[in-house]
Protein backbone atom coordinates (compact mmCIF):
# COMPACT_ATOMS: atom_id res chain seq x y z
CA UNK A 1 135.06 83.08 134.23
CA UNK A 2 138.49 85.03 134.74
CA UNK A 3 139.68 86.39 131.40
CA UNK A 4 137.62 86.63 128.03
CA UNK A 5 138.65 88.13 125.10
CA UNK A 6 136.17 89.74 122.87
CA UNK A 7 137.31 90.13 119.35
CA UNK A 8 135.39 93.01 117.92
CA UNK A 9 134.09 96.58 118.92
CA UNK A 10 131.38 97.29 117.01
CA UNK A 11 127.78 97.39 118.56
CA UNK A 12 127.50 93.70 119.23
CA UNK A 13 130.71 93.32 120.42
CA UNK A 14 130.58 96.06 123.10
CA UNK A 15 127.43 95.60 124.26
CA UNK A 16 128.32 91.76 124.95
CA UNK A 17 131.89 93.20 126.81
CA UNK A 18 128.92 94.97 128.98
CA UNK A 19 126.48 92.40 129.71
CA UNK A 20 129.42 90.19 130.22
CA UNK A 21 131.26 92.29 132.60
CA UNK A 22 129.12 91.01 135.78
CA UNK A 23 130.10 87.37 134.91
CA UNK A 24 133.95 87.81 134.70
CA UNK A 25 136.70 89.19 136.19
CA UNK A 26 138.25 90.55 133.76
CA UNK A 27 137.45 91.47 129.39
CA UNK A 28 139.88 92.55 126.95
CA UNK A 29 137.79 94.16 124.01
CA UNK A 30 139.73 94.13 121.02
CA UNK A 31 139.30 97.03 118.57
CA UNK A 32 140.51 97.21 114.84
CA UNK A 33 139.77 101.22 114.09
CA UNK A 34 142.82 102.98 116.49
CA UNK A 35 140.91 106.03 116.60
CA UNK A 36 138.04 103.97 118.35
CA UNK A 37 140.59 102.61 120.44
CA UNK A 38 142.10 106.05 121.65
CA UNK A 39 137.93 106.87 122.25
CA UNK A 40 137.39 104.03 124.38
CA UNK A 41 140.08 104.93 126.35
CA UNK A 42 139.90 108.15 127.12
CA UNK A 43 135.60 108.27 127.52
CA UNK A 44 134.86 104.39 128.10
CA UNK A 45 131.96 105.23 125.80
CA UNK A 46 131.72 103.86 122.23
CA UNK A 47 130.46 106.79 120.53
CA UNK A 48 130.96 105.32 116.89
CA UNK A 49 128.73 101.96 117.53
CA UNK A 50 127.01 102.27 120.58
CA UNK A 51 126.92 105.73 122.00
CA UNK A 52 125.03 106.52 126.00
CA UNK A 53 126.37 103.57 127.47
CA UNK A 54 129.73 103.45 129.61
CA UNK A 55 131.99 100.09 129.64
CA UNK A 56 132.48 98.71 133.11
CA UNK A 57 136.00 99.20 134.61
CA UNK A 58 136.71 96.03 134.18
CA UNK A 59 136.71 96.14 129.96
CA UNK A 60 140.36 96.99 128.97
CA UNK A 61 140.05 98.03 125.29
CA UNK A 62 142.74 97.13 123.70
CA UNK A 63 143.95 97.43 119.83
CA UNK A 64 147.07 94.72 120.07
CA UNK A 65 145.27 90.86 119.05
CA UNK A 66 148.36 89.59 121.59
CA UNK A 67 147.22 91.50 124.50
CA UNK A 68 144.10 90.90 123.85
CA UNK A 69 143.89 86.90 123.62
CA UNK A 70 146.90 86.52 126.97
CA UNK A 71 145.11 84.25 129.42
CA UNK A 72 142.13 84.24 127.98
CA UNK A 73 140.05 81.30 128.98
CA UNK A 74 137.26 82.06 126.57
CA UNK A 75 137.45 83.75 122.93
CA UNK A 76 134.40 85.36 121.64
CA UNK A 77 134.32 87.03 118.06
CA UNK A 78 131.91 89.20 117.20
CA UNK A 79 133.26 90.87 113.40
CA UNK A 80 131.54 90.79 110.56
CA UNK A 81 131.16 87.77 108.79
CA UNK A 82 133.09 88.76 105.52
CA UNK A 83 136.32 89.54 107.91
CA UNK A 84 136.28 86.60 110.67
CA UNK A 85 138.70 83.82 108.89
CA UNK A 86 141.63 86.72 108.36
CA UNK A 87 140.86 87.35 112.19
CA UNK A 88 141.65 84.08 113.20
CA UNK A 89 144.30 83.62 110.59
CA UNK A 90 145.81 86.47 112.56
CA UNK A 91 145.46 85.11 116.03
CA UNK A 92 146.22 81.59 114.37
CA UNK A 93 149.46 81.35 116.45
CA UNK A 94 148.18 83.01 119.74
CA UNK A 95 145.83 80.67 120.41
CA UNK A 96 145.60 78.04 123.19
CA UNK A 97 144.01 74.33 122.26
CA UNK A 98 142.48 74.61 126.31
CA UNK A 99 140.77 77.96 125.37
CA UNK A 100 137.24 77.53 124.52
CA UNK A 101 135.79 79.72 121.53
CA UNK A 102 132.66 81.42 120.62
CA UNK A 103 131.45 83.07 117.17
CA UNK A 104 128.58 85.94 117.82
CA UNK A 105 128.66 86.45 114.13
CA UNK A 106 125.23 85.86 111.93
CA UNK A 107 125.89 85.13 108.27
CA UNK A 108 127.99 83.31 105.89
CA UNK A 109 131.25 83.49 104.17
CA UNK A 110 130.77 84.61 100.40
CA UNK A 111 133.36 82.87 99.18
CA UNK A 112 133.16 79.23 100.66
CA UNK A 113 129.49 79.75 101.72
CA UNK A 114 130.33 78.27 105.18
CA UNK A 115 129.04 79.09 108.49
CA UNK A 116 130.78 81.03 110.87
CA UNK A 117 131.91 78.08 113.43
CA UNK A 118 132.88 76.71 110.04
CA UNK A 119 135.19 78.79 109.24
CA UNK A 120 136.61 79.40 112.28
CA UNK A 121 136.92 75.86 112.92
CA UNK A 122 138.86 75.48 109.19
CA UNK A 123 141.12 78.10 110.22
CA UNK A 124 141.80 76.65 113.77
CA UNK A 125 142.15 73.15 112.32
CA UNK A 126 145.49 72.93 111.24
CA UNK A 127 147.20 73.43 114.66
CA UNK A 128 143.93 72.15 117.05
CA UNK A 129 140.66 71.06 116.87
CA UNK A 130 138.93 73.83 119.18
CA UNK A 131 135.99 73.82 121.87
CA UNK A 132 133.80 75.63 120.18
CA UNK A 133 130.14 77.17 120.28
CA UNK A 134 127.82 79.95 118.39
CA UNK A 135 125.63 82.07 120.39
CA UNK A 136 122.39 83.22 118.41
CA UNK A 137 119.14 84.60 119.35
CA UNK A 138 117.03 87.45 118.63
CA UNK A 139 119.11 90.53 120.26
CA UNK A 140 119.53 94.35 119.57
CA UNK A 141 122.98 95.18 120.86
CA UNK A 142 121.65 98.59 122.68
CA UNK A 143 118.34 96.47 124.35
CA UNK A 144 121.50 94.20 125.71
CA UNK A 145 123.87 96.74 126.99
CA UNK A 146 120.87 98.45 128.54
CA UNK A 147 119.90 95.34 130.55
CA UNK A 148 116.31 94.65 129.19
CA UNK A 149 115.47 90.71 129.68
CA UNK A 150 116.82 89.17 126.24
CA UNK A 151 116.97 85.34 125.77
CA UNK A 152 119.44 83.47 123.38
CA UNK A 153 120.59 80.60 122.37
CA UNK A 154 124.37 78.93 122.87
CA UNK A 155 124.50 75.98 120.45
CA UNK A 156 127.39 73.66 120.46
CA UNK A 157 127.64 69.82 119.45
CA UNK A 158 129.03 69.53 122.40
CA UNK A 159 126.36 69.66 124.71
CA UNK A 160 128.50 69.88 127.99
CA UNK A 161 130.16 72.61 126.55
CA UNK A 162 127.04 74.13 125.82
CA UNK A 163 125.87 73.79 129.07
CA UNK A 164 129.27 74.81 130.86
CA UNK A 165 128.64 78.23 128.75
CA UNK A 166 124.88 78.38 129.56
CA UNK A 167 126.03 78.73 132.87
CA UNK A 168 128.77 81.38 132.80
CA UNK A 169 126.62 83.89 130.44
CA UNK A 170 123.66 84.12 132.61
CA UNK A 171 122.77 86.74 134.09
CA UNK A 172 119.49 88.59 135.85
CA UNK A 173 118.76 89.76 132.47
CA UNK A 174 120.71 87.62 129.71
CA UNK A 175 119.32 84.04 130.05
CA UNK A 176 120.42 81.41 127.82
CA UNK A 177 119.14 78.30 126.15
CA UNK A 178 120.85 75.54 125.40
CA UNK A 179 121.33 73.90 121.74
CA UNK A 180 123.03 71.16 119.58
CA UNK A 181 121.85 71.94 116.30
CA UNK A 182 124.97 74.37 115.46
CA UNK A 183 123.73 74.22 111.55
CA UNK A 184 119.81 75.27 112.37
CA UNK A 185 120.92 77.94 115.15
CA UNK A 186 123.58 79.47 112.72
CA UNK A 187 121.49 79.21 109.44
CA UNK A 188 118.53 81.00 111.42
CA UNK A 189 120.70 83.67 112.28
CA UNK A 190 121.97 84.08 109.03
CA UNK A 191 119.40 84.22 106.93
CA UNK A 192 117.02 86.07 108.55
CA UNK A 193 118.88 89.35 107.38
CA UNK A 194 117.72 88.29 103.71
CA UNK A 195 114.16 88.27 104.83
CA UNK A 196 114.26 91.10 107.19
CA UNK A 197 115.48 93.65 103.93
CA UNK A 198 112.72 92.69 102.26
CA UNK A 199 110.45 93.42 105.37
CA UNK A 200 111.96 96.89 105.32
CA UNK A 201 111.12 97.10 101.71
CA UNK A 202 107.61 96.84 102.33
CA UNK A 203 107.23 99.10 104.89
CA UNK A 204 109.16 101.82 102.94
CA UNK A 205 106.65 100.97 100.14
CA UNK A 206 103.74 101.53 102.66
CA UNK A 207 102.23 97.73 101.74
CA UNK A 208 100.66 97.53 105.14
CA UNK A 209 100.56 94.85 108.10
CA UNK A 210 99.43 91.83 105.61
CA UNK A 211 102.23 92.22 103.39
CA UNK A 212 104.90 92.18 106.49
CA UNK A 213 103.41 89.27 108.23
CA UNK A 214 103.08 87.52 105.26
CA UNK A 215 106.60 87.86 104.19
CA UNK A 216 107.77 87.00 107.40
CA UNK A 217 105.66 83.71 107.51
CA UNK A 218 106.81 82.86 103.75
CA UNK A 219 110.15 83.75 104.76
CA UNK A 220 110.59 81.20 107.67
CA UNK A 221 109.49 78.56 105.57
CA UNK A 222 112.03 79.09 102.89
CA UNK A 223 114.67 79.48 106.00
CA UNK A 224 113.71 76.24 107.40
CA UNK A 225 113.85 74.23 103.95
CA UNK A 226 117.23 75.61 103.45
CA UNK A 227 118.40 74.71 106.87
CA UNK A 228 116.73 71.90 106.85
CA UNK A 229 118.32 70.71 103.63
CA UNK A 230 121.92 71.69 105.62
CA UNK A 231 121.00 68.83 108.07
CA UNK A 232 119.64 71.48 110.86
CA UNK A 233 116.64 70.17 112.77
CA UNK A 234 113.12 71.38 112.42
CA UNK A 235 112.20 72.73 115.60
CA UNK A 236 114.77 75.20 115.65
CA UNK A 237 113.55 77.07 113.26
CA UNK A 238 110.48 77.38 115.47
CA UNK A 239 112.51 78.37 118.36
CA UNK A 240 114.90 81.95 119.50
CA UNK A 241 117.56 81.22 117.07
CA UNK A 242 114.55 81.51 114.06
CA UNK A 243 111.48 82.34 114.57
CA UNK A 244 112.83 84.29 117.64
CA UNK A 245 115.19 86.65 115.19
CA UNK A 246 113.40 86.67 112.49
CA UNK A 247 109.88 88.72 114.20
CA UNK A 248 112.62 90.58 115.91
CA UNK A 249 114.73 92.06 112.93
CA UNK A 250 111.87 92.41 110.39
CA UNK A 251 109.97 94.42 112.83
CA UNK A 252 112.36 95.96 115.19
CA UNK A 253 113.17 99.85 114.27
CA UNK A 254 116.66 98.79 115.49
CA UNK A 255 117.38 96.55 112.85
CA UNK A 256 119.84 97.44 110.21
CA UNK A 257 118.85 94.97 107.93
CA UNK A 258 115.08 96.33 107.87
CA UNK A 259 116.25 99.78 108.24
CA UNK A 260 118.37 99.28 104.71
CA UNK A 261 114.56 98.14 103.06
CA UNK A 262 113.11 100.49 104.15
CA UNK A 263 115.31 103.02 102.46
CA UNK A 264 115.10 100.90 98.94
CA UNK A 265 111.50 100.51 99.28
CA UNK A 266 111.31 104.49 99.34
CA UNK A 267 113.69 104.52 96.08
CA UNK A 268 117.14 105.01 97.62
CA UNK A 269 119.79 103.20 95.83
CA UNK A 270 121.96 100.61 97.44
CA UNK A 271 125.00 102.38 96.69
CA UNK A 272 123.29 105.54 98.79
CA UNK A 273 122.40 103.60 101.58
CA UNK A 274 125.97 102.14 102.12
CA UNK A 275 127.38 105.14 102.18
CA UNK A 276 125.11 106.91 104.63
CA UNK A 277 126.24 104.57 107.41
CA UNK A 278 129.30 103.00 109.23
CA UNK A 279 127.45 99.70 109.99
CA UNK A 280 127.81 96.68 108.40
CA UNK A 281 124.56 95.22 106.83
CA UNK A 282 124.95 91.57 107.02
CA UNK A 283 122.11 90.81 104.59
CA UNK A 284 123.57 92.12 101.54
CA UNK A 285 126.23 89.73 101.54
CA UNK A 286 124.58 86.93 102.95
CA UNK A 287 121.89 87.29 100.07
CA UNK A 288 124.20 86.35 97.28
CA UNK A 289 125.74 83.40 99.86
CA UNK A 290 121.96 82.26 100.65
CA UNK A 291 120.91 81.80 96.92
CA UNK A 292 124.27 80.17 95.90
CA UNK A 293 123.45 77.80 99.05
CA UNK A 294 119.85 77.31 98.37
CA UNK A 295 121.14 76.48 94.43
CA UNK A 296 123.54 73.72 95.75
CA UNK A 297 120.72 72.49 97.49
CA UNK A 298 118.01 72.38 95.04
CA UNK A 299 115.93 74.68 97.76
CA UNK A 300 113.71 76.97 96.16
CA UNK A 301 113.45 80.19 97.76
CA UNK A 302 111.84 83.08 96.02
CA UNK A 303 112.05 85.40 98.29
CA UNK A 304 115.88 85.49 98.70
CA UNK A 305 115.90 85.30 94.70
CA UNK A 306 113.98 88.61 94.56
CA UNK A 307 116.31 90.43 97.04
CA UNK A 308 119.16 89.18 95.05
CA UNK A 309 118.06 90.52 91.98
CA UNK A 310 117.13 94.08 93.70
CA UNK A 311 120.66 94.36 95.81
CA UNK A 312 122.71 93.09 92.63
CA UNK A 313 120.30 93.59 89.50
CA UNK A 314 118.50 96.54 90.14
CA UNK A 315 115.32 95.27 90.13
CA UNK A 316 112.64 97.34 91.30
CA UNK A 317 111.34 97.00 94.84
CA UNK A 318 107.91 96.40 93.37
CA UNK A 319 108.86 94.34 90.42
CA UNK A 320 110.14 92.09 93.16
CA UNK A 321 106.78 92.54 94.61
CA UNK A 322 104.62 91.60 91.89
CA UNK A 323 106.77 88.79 90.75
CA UNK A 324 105.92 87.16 94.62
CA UNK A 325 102.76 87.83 93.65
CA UNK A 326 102.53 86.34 90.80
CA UNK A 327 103.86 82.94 91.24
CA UNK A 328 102.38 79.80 90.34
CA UNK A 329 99.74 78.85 92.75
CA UNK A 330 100.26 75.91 95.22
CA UNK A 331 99.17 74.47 98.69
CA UNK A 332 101.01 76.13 101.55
C-alpha cells in the first residue's frame, strides 16, 4: 500500500495508524479535536487516547479531511458510530470510486439502526457504489500499538477484496482472517458492548466467576439469534468477530464497556460515569439500537432488555439481576 487515510484519532484509530505504518508508505491520520492535532505534532504521542506510544515518522496527522483523503488508495474510519455518516457526508465529494474503504467502527446507528458499512455505503451511494470492507475482531487498541500477536477479522462480500486486504494488513504480529458474512462480523462486534456492561456490572457487584461466565454464555446466544435473524451465518458467531470479542471485552480490564459496569454495579450513576471520561462507550448507544433491532425482529433478548432499562430507566443493577434470574424456566 502507498497512501491510507485513517479517519479518526482516538485510541483505535492511532493505534491502527501504528500497526499499519510497517505496511505502507505513507498514513495521513485525520484528527477532529485541533488541540490533539497541535499535540500530535509537536510530541508524535497521543497523550489524550493513547498515551506511551510514539507514531512512526511516516503518520502525518493532519486536521484538514482534504489533505487527509489526497491519493489515498485506501480509506479507513475508525469514529464513533453515532458520528460516521456526517463524516462521510463531509468527505462525500473528496472521494474517489477506485479508492477502496474500510469501517473499524463496532456498533450501530441509533437512528436508522444500520450497520456501519451500511451507512457508509448509503452515504457513498449516491455518487458510487464503493469497495468496501469492515475489519472486526477482538482487539484492545494499546495491546495493538504495542505489537502483542492480535488476530482479526476483514469481512467483505467481496471475497477478493477481502483477500487483497488480508494481505496488505498483515503483519508479524497483526494477522488477519478472512470473511464474507459482513452482517455476522459487524453484528458481533456490535453487540458485544451490550453484554460486556453487564459483565462489568457483575463484577462491580462482586457476583463471582459463575455469574460472568454465565452471562457471557447467555449473552452469545442472544447475539447469535439476533444476527442470525439479520441473515448473518452461524459460525461466525463462534469465531474472532464473536465469540473472539465478546471473552475479550467482558473480561479484559481494558475494556470500556466493562469498565462502565463495573462502575454501575458499585452504584455510580450513568450520568457520573460519562462525565469522568473522554472515551466514547459504544454500548450505551448501541443498547437502545440492539433492543429496537431485536423488536423488529421478534428476537428475544433479555439480557440487552435489562441493560436498557438500567442505562435509560434506572433500574437497579440487581433488579436487573434478579429479574434474569427469575425468568421462566426453559431448555437451553
Amino acid at each position: 500500500m502507498k497512501t491510507i487515510a485513517i479517519i479518526g484519532a482516538g485510541g483505535w484509530g492511532t493505534a491502527l495508524s501504528i500497526a499499519l505504518a510497517r505496511n505502507a508508505n505513507v498514513i495521513r491520520l485525520w484528527v477532529f479535536e485541533p488541540e490533539l492535532h497541535e499535540i500530535l505534532c509537536r510530541s508524535r504521542v497521543n497523550s489524550m487516547y493513547l498515551p506511551g506510544f510514539f507514531i512512526p515518522e511516516n503518520v502525518y496527522p493532519t486536521h484538514d479531511l482534504e489533505e487527509a483523503l489526497r491519493d489515498a488508495e485506501l480509506v479507513l474510519t475508525a469514529v464513533p458510530s453515532q458520528f460516521v455518516r456526517r463524516v462521510y457526508q463531509q468527505m462525500l465529494p473528496l472521494l474517489d470510486p477506485e479508492q477502496t474503504f474500510v469501517s473499524a467502527t463496532k456498533g450501530l446507528e441509533t437512528q436508522t439502526l444500520l450497520r456501519m458499512s451500511e451507512v457508509i455505503r448509503e452515504t457513498i451511494a449516491p455518487r458510487f457504489a464503493p469497495r468496501l470492507a469492515a475489519l472486526s475482531g477482538p482487539t484492545f487498541a494499546r495491546e495493538v500499538a504495542h505489537g502483542a500477536p492480535t488476530a482479526v477479522v476483514i469481512a467483505s462480500e467481496d471475497a477478493g477484496l477481502a483477500r487483497q486486504l488480508q494481505k496488505q494488513f498483515s503483519t508479524a504480529t497483526l494477522r488477519l482472517y478472512t470473511n464474507t458474512d459482513v452482517v455476522g462480523v459487524e453484528l458481533g462486534g456490535a453487540v458485544k458492548n451490550v453484554i460486556a456492561i453487564a459483565a462489568g456490572m457483575c463484577e462491580g457487584m462482586e457476583l463471582g466467576s459463575n455469574a460472568v461466565a454465565a452471562l457471557i454464555t447467555r449473552g452469545l446466544s442472544e447475539i447469535t439469534r439476533l444476527a442470525c435473524a439479520c441473515g448473518a451465518r452461524r459460525e461466525t458467531l463462534a469465531g474472532l468477530a464473536g465469540l473472539g470479542d465478546l471473552v475479550l471485552t467482558c473480561t479484559g480490564v481494558l475494556s470500556r464497556n466493562r469498565s462502565a459496569g463495573v462502575e454501575l454495579g458499585r452504584g455510580r450513576s450513568l450520568q457520573e460515569i460519562l462525565a469522568s471520561t473522554r472515551m466514547v462507550i459504544e454500548g450505551i448507544h448501541t443498547t437502545a439500537a440492539t433492543l429496537e433491532l431485536a423488536r423488529q425482529k421478534g428476537v428475544d433478548m433479555p439480557i440487552a432488555e435489562q441493560m436498557h432499562a438500567v442505562l435509560y430507566r434506572n433500574r437497579p443493577p440487581r433488579e436487573a439481576v434478579r429479574e434474569l434470574m427469575e425468568r421462566s424456566l426453559k431448555p437451553e
